[in-house]
PDB file of N, CA and C in Angstrom:
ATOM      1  N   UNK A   1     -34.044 -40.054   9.311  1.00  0.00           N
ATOM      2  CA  UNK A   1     -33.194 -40.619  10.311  1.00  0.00           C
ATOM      3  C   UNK A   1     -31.756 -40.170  10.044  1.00  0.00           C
ATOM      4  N   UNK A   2     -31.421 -39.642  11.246  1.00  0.00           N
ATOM      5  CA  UNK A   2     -29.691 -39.378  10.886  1.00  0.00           C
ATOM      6  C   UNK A   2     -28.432 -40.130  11.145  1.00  0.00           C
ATOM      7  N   UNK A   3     -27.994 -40.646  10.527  1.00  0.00           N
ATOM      8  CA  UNK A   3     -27.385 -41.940  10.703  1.00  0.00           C
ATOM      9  C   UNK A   3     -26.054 -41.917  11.975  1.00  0.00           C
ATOM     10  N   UNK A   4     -24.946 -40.811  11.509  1.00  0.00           N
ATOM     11  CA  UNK A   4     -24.458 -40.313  12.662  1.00  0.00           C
ATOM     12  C   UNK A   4     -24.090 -39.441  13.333  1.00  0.00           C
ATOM     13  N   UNK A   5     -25.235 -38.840  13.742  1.00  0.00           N
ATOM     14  CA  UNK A   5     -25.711 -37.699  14.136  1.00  0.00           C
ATOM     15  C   UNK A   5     -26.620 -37.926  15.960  1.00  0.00           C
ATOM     16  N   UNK A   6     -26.833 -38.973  15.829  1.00  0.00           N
ATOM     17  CA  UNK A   6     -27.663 -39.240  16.870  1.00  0.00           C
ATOM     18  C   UNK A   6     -29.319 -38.587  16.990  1.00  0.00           C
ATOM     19  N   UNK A   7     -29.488 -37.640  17.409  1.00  0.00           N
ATOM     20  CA  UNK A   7     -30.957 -36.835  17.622  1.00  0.00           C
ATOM     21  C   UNK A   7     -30.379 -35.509  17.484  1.00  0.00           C
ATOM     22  N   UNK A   8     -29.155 -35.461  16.422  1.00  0.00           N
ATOM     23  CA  UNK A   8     -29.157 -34.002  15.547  1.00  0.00           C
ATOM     24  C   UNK A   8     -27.496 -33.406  16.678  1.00  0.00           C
ATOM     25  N   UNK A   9     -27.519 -32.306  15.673  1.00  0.00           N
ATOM     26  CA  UNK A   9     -26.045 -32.197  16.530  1.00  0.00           C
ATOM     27  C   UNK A   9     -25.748 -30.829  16.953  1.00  0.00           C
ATOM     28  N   UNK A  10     -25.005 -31.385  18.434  1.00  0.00           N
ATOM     29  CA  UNK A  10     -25.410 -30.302  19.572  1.00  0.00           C
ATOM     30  C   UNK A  10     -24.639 -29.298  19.688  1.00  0.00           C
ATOM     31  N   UNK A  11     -24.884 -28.184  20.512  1.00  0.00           N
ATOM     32  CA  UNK A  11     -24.163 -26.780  20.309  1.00  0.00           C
ATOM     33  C   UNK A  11     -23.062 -26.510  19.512  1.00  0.00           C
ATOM     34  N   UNK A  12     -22.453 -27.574  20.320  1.00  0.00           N
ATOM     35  CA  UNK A  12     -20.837 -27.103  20.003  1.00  0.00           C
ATOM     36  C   UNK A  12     -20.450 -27.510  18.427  1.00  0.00           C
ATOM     37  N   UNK A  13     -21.049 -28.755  18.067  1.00  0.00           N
ATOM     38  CA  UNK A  13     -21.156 -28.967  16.768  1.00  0.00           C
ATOM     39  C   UNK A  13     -21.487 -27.747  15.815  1.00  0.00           C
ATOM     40  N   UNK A  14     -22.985 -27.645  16.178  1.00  0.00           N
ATOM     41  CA  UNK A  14     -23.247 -25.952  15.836  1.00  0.00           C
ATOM     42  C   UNK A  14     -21.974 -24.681  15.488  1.00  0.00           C
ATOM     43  N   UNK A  15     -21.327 -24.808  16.722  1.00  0.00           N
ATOM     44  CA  UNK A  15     -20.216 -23.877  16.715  1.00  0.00           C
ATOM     45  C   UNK A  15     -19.149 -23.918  16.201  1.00  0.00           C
ATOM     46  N   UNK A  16     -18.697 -24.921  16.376  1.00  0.00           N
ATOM     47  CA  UNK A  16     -17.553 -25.530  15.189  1.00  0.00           C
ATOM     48  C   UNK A  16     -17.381 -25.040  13.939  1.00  0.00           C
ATOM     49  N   UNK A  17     -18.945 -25.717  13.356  1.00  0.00           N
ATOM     50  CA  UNK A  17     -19.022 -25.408  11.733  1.00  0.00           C
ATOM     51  C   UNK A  17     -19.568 -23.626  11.492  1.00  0.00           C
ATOM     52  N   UNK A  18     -19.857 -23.490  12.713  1.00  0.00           N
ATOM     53  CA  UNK A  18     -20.120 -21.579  12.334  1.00  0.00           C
ATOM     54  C   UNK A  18     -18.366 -21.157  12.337  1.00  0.00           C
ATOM     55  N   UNK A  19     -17.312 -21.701  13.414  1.00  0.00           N
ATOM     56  CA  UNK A  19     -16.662 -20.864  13.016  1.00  0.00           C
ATOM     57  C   UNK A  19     -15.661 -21.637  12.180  1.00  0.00           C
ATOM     58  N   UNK A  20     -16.074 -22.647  11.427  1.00  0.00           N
ATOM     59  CA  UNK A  20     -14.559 -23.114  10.708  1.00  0.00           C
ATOM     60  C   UNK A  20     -15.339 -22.050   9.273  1.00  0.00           C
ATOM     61  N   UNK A  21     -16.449 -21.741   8.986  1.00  0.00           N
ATOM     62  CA  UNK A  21     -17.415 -21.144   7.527  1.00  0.00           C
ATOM     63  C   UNK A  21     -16.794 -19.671   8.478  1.00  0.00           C
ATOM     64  N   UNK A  22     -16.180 -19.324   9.392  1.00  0.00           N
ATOM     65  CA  UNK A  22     -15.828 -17.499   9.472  1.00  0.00           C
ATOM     66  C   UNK A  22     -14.467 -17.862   9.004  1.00  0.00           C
ATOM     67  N   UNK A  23     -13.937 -18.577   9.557  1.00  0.00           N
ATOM     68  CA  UNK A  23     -12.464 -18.954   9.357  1.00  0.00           C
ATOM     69  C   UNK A  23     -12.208 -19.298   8.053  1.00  0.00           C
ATOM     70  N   UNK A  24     -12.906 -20.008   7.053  1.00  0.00           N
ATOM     71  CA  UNK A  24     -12.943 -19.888   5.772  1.00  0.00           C
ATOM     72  C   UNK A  24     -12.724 -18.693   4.789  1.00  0.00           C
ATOM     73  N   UNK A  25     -14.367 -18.425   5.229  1.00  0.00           N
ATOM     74  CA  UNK A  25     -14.374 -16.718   4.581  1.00  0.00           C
ATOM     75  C   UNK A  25     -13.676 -15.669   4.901  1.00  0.00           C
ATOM     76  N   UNK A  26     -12.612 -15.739   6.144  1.00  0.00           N
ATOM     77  CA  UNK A  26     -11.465 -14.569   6.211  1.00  0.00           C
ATOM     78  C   UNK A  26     -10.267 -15.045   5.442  1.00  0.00           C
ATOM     79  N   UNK A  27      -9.884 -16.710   5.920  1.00  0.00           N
ATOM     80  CA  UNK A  27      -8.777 -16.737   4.653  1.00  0.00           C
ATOM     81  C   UNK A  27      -8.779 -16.667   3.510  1.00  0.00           C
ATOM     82  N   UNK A  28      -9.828 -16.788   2.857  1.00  0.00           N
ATOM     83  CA  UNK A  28     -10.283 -16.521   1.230  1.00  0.00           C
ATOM     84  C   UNK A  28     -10.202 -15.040   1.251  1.00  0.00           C
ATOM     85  N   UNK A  29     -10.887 -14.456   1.936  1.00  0.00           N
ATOM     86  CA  UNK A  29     -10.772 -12.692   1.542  1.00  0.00           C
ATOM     87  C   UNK A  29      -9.446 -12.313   1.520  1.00  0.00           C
ATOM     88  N   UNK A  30      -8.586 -12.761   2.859  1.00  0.00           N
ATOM     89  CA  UNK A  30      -7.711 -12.595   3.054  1.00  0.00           C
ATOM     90  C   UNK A  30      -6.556 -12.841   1.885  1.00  0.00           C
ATOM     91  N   UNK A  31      -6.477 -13.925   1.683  1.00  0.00           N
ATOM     92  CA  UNK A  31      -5.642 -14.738   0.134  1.00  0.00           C
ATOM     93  C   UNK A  31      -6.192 -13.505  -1.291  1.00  0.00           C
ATOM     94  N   UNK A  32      -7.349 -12.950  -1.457  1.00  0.00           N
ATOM     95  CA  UNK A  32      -7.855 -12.413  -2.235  1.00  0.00           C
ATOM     96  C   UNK A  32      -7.070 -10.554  -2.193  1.00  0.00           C
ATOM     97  N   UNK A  33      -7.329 -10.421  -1.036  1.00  0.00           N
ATOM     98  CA  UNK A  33      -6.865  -9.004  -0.850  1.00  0.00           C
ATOM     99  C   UNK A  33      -4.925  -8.952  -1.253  1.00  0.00           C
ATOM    100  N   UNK A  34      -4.301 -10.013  -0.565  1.00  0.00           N
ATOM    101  CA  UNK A  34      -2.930 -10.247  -0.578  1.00  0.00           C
ATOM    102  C   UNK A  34      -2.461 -10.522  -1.799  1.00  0.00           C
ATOM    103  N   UNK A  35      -2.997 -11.249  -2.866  1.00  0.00           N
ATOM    104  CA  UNK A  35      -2.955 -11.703  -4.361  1.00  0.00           C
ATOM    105  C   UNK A  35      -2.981  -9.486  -5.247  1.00  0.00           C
ATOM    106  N   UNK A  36      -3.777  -8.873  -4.820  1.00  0.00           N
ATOM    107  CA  UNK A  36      -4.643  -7.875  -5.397  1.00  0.00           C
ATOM    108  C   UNK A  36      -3.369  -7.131  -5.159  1.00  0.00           C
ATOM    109  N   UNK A  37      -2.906  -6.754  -3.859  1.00  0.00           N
ATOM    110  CA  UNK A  37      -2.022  -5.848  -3.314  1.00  0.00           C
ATOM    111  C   UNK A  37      -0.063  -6.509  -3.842  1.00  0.00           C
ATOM    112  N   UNK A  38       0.012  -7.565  -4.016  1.00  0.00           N
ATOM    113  CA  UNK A  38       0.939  -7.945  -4.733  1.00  0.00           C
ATOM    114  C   UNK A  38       0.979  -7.613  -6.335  1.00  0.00           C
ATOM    115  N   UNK A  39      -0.205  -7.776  -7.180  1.00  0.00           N
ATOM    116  CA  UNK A  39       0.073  -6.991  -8.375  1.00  0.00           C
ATOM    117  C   UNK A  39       0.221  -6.105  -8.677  1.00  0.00           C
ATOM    118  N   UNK A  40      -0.635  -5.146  -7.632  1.00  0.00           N
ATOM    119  CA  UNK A  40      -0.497  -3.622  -7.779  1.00  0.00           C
ATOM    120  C   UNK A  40       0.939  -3.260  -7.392  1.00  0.00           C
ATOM    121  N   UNK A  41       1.658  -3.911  -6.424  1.00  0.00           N
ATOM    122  CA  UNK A  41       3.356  -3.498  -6.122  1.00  0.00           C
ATOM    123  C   UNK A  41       3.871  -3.884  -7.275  1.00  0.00           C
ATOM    124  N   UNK A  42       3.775  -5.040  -8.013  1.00  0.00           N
ATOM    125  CA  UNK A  42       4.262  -5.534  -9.357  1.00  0.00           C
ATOM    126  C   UNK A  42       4.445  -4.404 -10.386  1.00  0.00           C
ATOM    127  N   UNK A  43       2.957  -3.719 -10.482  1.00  0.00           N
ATOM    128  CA  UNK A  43       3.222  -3.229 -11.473  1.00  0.00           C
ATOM    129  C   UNK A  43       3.727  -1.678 -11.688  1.00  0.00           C
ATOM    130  N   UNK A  44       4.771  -1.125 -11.108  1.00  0.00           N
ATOM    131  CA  UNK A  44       6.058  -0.459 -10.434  1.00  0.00           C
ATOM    132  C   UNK A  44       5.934   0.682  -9.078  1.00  0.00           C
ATOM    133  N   UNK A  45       6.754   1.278  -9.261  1.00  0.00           N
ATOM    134  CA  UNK A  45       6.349   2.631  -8.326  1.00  0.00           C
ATOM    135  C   UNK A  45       5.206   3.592  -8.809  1.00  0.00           C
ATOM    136  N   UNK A  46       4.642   3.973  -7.729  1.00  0.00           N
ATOM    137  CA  UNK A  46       3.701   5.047  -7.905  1.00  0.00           C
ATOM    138  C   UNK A  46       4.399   6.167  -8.553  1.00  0.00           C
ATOM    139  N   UNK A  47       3.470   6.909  -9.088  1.00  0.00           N
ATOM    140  CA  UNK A  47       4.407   8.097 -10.136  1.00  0.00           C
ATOM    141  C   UNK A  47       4.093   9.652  -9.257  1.00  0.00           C
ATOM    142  N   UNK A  48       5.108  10.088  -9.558  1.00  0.00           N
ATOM    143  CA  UNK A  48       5.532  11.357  -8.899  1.00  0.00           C
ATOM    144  C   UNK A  48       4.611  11.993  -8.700  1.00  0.00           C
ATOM    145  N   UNK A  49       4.284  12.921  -7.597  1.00  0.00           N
ATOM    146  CA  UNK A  49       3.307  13.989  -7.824  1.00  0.00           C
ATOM    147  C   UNK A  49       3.608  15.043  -8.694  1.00  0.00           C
ATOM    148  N   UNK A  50       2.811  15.314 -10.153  1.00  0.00           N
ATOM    149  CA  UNK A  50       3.466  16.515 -10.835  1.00  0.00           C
ATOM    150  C   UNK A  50       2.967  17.725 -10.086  1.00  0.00           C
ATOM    151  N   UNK A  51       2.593  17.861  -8.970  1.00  0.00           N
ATOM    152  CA  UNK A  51       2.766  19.638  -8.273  1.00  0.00           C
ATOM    153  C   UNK A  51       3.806  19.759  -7.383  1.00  0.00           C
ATOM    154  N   UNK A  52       4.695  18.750  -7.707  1.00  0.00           N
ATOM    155  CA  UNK A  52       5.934  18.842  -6.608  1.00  0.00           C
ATOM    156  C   UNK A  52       6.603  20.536  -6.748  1.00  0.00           C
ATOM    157  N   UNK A  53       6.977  20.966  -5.476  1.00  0.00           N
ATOM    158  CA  UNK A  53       6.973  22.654  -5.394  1.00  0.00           C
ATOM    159  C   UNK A  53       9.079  22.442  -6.168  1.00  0.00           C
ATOM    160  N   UNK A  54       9.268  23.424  -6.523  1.00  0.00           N
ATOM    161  CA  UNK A  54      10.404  23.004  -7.074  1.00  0.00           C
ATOM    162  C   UNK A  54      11.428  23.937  -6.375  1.00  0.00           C
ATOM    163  N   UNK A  55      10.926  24.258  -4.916  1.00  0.00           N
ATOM    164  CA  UNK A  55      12.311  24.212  -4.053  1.00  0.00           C
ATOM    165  C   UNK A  55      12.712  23.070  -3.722  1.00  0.00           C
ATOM    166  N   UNK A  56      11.535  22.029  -3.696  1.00  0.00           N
ATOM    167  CA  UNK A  56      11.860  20.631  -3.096  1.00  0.00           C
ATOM    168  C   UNK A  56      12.686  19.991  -3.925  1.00  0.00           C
ATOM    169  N   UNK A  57      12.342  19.961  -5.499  1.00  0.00           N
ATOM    170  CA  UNK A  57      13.282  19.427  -6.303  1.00  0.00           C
ATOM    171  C   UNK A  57      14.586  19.801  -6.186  1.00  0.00           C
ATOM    172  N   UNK A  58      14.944  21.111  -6.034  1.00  0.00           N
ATOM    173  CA  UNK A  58      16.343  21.357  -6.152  1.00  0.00           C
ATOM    174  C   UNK A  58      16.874  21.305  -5.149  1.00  0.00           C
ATOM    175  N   UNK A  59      16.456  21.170  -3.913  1.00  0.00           N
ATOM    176  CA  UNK A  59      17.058  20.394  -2.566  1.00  0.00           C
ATOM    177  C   UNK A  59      17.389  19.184  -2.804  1.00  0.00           C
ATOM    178  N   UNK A  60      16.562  18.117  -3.131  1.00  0.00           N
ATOM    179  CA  UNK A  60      16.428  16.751  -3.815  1.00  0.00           C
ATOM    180  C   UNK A  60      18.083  16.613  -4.390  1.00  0.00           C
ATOM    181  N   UNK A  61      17.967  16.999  -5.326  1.00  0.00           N
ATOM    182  CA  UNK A  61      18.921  17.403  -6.332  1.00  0.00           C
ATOM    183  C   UNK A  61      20.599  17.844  -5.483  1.00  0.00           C
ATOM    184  N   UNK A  62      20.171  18.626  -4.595  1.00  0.00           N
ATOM    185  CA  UNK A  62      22.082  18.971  -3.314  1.00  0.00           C
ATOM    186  C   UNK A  62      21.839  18.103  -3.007  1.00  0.00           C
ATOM    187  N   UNK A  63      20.771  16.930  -2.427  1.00  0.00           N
ATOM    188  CA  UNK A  63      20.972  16.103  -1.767  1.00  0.00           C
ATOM    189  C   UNK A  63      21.248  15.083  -2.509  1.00  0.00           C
ATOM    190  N   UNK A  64      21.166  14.218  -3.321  1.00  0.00           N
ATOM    191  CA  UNK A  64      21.900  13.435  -4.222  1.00  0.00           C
ATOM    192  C   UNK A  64      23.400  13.742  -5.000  1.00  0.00           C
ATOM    193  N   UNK A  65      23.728  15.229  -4.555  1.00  0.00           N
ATOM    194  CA  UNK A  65      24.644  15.607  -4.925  1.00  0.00           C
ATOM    195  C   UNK A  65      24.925  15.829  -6.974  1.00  0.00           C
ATOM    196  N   UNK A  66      23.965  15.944  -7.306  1.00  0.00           N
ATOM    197  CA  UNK A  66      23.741  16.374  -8.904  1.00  0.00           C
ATOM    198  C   UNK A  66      23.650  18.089  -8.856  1.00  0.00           C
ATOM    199  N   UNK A  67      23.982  18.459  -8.020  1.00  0.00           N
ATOM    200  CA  UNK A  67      24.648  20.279  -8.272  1.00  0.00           C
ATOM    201  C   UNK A  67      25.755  20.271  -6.735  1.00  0.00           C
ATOM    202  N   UNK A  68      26.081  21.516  -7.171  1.00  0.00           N
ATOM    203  CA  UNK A  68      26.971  21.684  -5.335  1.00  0.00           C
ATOM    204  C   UNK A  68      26.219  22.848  -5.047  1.00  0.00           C
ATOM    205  N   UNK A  69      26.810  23.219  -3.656  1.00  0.00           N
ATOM    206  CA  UNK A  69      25.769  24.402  -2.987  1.00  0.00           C
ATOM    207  C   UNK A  69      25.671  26.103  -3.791  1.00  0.00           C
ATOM    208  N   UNK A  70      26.652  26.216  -4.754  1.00  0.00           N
ATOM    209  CA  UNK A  70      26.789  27.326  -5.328  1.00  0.00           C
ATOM    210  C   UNK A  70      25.951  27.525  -6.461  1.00  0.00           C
ATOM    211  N   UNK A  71      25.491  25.899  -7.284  1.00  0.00           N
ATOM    212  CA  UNK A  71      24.689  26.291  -8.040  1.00  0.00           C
ATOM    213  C   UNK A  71      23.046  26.306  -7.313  1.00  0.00           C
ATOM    214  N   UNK A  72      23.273  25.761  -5.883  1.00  0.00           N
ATOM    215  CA  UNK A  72      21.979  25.455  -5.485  1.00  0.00           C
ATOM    216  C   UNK A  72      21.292  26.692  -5.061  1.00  0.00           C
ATOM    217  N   UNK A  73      22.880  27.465  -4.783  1.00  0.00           N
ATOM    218  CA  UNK A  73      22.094  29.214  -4.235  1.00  0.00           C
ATOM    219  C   UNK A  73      21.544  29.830  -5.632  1.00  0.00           C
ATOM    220  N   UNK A  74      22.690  29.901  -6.330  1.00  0.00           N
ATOM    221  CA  UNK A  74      22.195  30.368  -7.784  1.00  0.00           C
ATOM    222  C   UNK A  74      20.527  29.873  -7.923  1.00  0.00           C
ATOM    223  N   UNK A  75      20.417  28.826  -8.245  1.00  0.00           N
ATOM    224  CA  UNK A  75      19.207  28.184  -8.948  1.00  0.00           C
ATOM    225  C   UNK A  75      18.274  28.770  -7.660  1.00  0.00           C
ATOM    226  N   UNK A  76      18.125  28.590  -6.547  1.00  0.00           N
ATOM    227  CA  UNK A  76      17.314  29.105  -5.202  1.00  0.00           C
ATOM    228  C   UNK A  76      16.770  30.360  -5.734  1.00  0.00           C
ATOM    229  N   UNK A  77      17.799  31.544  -5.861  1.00  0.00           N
ATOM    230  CA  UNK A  77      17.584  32.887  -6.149  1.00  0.00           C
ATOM    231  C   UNK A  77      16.654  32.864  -7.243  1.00  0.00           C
ATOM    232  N   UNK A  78      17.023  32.320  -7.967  1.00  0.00           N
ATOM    233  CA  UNK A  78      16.365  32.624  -9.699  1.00  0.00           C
ATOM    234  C   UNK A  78      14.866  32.146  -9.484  1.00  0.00           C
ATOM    235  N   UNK A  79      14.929  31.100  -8.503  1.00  0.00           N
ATOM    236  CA  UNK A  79      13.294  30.545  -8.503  1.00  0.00           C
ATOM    237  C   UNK A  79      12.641  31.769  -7.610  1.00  0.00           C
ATOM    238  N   UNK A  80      13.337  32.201  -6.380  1.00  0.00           N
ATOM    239  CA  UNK A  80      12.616  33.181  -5.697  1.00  0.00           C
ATOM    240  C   UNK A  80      11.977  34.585  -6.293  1.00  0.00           C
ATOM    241  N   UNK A  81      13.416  35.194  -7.344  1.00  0.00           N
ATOM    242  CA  UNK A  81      13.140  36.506  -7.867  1.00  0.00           C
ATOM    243  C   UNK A  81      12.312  35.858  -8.950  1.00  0.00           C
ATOM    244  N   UNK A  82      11.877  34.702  -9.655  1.00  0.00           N
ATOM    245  CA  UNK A  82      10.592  34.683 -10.751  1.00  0.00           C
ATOM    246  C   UNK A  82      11.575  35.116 -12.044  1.00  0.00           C
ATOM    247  N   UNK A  83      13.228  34.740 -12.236  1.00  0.00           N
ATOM    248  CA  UNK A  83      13.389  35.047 -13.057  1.00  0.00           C
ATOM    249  C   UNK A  83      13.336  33.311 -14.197  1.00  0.00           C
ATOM    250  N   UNK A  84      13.297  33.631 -15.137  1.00  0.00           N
ATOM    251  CA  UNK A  84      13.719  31.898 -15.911  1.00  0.00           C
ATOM    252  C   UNK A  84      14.621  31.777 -16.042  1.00  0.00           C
TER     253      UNK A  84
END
């Protein structure tokens, strides 16, 4: 006998508890994924690609202004002709 329930409980009841158990299980995943993706930012910047081409670096480099354009031609040339 179901006490208050009447003769068992109808659709929408049904539906309710199907979607408050979806609505559950997305905020839990959800809370789970957001927790995961916060430590991984925690634990600092991603690290450089070491095949960075090293015209890019020394552009990098005029552009922060840590050479001026004369050493940037210089250094340009030397990488092009393959000298060290």
């Amino acid at each position: 006998m179901m006490f208050w329930y009447g003769n068992g409980m109808n659709g929408w009841g049904w539906f309710a508890m199907s979607a408050g158990m979806v609505l559950f299980w997305g905020l839990l995943i959800t809370a789970v994924v957001l927790v995961f993706r916060a430590l991984d930012r925690a634990a600092g910047p991603p690290a450089r690609r070491a095949s960075a081409v090293p015209e890019q670096i020394l552009g990098e480099r005029l552009a922060r202004g840590e050479i001026d354009e004369a050493e940037y031609r210089r250094r340009l040339e030397a990488l092009r002709s393959g000298e060290p």
